[in-house]
C-alpha atoms as a PDB file:
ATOM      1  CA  UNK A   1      12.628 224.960  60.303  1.00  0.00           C
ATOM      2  CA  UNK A   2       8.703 223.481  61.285  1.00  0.00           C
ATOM      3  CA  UNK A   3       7.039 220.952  59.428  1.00  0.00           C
ATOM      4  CA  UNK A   4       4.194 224.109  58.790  1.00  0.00           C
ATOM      5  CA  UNK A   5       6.700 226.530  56.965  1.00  0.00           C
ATOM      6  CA  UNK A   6       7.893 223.362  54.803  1.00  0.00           C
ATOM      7  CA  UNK A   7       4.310 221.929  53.859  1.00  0.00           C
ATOM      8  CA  UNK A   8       3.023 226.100  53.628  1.00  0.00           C
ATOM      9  CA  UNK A   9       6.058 226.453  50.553  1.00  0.00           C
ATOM     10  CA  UNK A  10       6.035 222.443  48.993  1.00  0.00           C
ATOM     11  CA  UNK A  11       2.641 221.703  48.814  1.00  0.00           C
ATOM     12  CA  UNK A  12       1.854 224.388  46.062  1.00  0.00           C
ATOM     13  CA  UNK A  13       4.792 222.475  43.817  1.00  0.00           C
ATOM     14  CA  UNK A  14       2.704 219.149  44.581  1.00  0.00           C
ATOM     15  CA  UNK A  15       0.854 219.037  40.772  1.00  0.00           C
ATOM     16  CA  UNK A  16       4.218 220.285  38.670  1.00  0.00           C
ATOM     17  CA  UNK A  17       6.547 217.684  40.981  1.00  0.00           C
ATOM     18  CA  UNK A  18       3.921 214.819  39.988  1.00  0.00           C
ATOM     19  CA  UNK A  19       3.237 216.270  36.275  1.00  0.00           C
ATOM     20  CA  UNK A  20       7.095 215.546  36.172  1.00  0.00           C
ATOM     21  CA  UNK A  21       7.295 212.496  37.901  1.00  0.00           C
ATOM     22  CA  UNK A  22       4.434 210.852  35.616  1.00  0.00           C
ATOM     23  CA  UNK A  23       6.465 211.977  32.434  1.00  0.00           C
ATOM     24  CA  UNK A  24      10.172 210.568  33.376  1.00  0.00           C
ATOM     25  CA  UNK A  25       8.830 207.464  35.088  1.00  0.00           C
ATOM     26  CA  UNK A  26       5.679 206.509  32.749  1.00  0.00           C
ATOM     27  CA  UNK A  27       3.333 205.140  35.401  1.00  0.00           C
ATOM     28  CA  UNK A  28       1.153 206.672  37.592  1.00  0.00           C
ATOM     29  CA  UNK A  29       1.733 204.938  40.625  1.00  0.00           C
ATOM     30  CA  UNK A  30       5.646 204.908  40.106  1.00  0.00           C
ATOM     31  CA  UNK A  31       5.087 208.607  40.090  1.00  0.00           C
ATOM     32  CA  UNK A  32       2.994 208.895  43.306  1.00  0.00           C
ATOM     33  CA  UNK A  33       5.949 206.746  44.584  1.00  0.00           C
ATOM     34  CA  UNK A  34       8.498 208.720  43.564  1.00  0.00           C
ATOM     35  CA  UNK A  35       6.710 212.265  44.798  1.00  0.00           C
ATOM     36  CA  UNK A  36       6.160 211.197  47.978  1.00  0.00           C
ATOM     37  CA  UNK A  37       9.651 210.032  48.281  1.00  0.00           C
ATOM     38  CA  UNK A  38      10.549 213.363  46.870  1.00  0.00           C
ATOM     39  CA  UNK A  39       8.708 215.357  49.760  1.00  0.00           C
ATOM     40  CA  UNK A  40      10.058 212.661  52.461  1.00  0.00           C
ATOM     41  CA  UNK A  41      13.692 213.445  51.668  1.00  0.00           C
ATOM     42  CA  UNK A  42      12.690 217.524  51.110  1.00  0.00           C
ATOM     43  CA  UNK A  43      11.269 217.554  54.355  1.00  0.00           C
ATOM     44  CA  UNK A  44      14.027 215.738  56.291  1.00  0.00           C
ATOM     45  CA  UNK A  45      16.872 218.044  54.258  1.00  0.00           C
ATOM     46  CA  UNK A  46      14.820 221.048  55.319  1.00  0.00           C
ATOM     47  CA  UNK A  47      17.048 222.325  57.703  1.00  0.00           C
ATOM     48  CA  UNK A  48      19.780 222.497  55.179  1.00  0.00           C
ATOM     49  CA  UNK A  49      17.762 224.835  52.623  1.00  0.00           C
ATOM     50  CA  UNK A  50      18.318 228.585  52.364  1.00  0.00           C
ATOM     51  CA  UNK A  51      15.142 230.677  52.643  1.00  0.00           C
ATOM     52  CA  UNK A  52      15.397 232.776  50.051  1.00  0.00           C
ATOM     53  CA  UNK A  53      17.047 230.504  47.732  1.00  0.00           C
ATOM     54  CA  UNK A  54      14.721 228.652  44.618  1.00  0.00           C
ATOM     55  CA  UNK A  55      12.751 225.986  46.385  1.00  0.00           C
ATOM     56  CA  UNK A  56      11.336 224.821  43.046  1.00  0.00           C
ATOM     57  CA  UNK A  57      14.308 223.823  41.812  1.00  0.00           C
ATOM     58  CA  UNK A  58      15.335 222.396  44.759  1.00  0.00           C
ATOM     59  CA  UNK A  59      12.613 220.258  44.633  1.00  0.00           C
ATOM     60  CA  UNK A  60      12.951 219.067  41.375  1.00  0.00           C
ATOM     61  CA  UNK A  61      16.428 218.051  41.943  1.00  0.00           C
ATOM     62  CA  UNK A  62      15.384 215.552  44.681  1.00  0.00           C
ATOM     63  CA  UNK A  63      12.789 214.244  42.845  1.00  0.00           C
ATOM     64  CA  UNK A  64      15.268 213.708  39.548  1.00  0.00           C
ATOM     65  CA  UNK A  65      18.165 212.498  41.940  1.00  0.00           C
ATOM     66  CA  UNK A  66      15.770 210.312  43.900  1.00  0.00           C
ATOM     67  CA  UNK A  67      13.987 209.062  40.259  1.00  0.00           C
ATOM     68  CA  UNK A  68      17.647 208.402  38.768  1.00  0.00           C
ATOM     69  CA  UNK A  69      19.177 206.471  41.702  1.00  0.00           C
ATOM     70  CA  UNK A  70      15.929 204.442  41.896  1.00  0.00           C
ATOM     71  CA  UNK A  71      15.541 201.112  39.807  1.00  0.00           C
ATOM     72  CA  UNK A  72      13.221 202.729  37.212  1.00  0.00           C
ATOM     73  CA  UNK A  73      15.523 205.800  36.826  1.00  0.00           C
ATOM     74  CA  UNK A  74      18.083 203.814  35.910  1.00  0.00           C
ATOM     75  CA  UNK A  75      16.419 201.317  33.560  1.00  0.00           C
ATOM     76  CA  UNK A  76      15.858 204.905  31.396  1.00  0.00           C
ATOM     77  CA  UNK A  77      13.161 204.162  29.701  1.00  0.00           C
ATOM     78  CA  UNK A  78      11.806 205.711  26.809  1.00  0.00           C
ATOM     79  CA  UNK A  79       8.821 204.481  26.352  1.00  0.00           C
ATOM     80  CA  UNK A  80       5.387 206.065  27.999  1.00  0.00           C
ATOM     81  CA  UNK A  81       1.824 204.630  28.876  1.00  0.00           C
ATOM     82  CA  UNK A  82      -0.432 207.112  27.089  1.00  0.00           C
ATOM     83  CA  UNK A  83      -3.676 205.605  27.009  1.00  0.00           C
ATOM     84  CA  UNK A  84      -4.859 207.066  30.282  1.00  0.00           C
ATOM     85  CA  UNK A  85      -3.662 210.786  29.570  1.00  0.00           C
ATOM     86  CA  UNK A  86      -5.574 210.366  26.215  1.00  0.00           C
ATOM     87  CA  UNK A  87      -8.985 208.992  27.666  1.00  0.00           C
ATOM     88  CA  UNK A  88      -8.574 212.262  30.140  1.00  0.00           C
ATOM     89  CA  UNK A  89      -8.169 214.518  27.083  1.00  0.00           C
ATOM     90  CA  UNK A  90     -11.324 212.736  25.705  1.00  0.00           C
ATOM     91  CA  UNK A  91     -13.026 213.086  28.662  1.00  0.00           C
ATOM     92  CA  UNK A  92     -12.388 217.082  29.367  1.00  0.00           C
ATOM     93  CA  UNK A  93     -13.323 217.972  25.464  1.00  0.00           C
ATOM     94  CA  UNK A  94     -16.010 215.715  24.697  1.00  0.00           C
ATOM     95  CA  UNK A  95     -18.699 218.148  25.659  1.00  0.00           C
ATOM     96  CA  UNK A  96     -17.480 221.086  23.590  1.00  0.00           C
ATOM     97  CA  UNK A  97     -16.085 219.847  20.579  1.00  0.00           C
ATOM     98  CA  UNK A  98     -17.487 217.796  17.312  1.00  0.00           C
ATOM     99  CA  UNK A  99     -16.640 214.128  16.722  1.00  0.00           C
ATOM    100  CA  UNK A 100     -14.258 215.119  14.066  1.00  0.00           C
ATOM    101  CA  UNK A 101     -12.457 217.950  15.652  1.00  0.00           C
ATOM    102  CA  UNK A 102     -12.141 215.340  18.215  1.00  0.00           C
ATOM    103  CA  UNK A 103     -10.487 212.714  16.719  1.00  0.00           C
ATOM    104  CA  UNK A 104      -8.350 215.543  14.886  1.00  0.00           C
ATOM    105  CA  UNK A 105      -7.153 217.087  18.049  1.00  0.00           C
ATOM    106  CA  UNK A 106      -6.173 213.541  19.845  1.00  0.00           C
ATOM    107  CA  UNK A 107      -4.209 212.586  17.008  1.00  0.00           C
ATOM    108  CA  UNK A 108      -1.854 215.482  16.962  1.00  0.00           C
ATOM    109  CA  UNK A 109      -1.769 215.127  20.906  1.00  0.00           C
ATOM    110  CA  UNK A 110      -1.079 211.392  20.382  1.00  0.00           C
ATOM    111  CA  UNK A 111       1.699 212.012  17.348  1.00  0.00           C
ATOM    112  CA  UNK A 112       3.429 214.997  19.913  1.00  0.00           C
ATOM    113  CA  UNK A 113       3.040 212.484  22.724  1.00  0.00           C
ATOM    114  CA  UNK A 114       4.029 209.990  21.432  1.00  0.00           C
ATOM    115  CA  UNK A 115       6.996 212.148  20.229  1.00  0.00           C
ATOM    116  CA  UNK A 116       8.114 213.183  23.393  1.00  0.00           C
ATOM    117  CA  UNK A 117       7.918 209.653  24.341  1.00  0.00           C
ATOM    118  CA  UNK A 118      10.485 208.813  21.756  1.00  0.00           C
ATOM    119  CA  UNK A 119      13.148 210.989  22.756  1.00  0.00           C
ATOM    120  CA  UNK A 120      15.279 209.954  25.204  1.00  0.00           C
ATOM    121  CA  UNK A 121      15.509 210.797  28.996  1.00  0.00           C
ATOM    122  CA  UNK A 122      17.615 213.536  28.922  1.00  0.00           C
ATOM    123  CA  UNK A 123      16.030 215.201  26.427  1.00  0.00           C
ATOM    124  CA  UNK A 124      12.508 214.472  27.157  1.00  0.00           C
ATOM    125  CA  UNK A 125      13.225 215.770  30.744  1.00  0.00           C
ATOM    126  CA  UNK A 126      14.772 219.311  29.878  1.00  0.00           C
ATOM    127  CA  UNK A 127      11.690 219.854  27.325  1.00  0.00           C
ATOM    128  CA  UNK A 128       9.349 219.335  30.055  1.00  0.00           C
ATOM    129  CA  UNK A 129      11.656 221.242  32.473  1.00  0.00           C
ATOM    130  CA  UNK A 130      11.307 224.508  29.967  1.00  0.00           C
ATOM    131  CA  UNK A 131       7.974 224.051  28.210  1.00  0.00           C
ATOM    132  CA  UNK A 132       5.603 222.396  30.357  1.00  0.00           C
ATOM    133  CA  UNK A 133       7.254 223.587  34.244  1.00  0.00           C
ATOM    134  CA  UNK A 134       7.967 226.713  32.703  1.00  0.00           C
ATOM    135  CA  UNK A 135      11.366 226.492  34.912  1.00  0.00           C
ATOM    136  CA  UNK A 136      14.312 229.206  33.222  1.00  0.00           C
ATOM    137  CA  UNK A 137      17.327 228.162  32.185  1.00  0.00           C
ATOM    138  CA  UNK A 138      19.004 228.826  35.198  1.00  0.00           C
ATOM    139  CA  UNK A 139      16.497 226.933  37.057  1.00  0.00           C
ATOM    140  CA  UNK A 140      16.946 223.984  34.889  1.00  0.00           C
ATOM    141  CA  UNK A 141      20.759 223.548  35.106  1.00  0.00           C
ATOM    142  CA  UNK A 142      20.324 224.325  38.629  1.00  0.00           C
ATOM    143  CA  UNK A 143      17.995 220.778  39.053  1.00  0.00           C
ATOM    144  CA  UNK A 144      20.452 219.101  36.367  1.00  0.00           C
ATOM    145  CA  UNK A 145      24.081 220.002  37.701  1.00  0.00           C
ATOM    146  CA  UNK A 146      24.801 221.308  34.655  1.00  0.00           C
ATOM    147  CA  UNK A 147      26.312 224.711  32.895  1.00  0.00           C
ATOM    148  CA  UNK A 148      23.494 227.096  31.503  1.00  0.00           C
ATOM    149  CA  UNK A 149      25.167 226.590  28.419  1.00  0.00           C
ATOM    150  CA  UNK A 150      24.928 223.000  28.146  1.00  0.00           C
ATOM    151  CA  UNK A 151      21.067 223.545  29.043  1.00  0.00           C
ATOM    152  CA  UNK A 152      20.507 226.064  26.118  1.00  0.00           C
ATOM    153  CA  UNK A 153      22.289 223.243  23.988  1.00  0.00           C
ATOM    154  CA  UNK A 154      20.588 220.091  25.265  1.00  0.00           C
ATOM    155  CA  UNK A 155      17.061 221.952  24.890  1.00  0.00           C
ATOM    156  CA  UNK A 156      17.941 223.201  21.023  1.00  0.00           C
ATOM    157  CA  UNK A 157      19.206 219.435  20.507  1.00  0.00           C
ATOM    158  CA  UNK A 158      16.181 217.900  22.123  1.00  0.00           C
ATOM    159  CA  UNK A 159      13.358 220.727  20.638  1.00  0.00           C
ATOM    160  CA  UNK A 160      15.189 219.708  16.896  1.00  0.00           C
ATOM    161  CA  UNK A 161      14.989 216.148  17.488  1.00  0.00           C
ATOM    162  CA  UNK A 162      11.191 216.184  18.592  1.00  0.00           C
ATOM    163  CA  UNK A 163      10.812 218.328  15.776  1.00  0.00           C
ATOM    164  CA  UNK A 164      12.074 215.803  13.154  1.00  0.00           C
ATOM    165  CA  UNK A 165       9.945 213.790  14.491  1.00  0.00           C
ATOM    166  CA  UNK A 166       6.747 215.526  14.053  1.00  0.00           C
ATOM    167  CA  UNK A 167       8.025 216.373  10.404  1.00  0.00           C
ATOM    168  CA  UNK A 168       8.978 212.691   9.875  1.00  0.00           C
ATOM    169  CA  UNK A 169       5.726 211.575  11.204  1.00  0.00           C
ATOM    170  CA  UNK A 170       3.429 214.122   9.414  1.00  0.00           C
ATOM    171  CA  UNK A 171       3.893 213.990   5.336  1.00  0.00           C
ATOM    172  CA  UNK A 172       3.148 209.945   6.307  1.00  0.00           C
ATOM    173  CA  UNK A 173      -0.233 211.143   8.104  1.00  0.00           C
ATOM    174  CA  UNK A 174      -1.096 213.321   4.785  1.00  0.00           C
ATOM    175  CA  UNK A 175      -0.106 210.705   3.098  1.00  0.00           C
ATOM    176  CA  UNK A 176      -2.701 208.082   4.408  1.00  0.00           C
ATOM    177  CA  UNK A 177      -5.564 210.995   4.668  1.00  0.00           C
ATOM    178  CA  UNK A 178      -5.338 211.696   0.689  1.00  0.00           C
ATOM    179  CA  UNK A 179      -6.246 207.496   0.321  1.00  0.00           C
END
């Protein structure tokens, strides 16, 4: 298959592939890394795709593959630089919002992203697989390797644990506001 057809049905995946990428490996430039290295590898495997078959989840599995057989990927961390996604949220609500508002709104975003943060890779990564990529569940274990079932179950596992957190996290919040 031409270099045309591939860049004509990859290049519209560009923004979720890097969206992901930023999320598993935490750094923006690591991510950049890792998408191009994504598209290098898609593009060479062409051949060897199925038109008709789910490109988007072909995709994603080279990127995760490539991102867990890569020295960051396998270091696993769980930990996420969220300063610069914050100062964009600032920047993009600043005009239309009121100081307070403001500072409310970043603080939940800050207490969920910092949540997701927390949890660890394979849970953070089907989360943002479902709820952010908006991938089904056939999709998901598709880019995993693994059994719908064990998707449905990882995702319930990993939406209860980020949801302790956020309970954990919020009577201490209410807590400090009523001082």
């Amino acid at each position: 298959m031409d270099p045309e057809f591939f860049e004509q049905l990859a290049m519209p995946l560009f923004d979720s592939l890097y969206n992901f990428a930023h999320w598993v490996t935490g750094d923006r430039v690591d991510a950049e890394d890792l998408v191009q290295e994504t598209y290098v590898k898609a593009l060479k495997g062409f051949k060897s795709f199925q038109e008709g078959t789910n490109l988007r989840a072909w995709m994603f599995r080279i990127l995760r593959n490539t991102f867990l057989t890569s020295r960051t990927g396998l270091m696993a961390r769980n930990t996420l630089s969220l300063e610069e996604e914050a100062e964009d949220v600032e920047v993009l609500v600043a005009h239309t919002i009121t100081p307070e508002s403001l500072l409310l709104r970043n603080e939940n975003q800050r207490m969920i992203l910092d949540a997701l943060a927390a949890l660890p890779v394979h849970y953070r990564e089907i989360i943002l697989l479902c709820e952010v990529e908006g991938l089904s569940y056939r999709e998901i274990a598709e880019v995993l390797s693994l059994p719908v079932g064990t998707v449905m179950s990882r995702l319930s596992r990993a939406r209860s644990s980020l949801r302790q957190t956020l309970t954990a996290k919020a009577p201490m919040r209410s807590q400090h506001e009523a001082v």
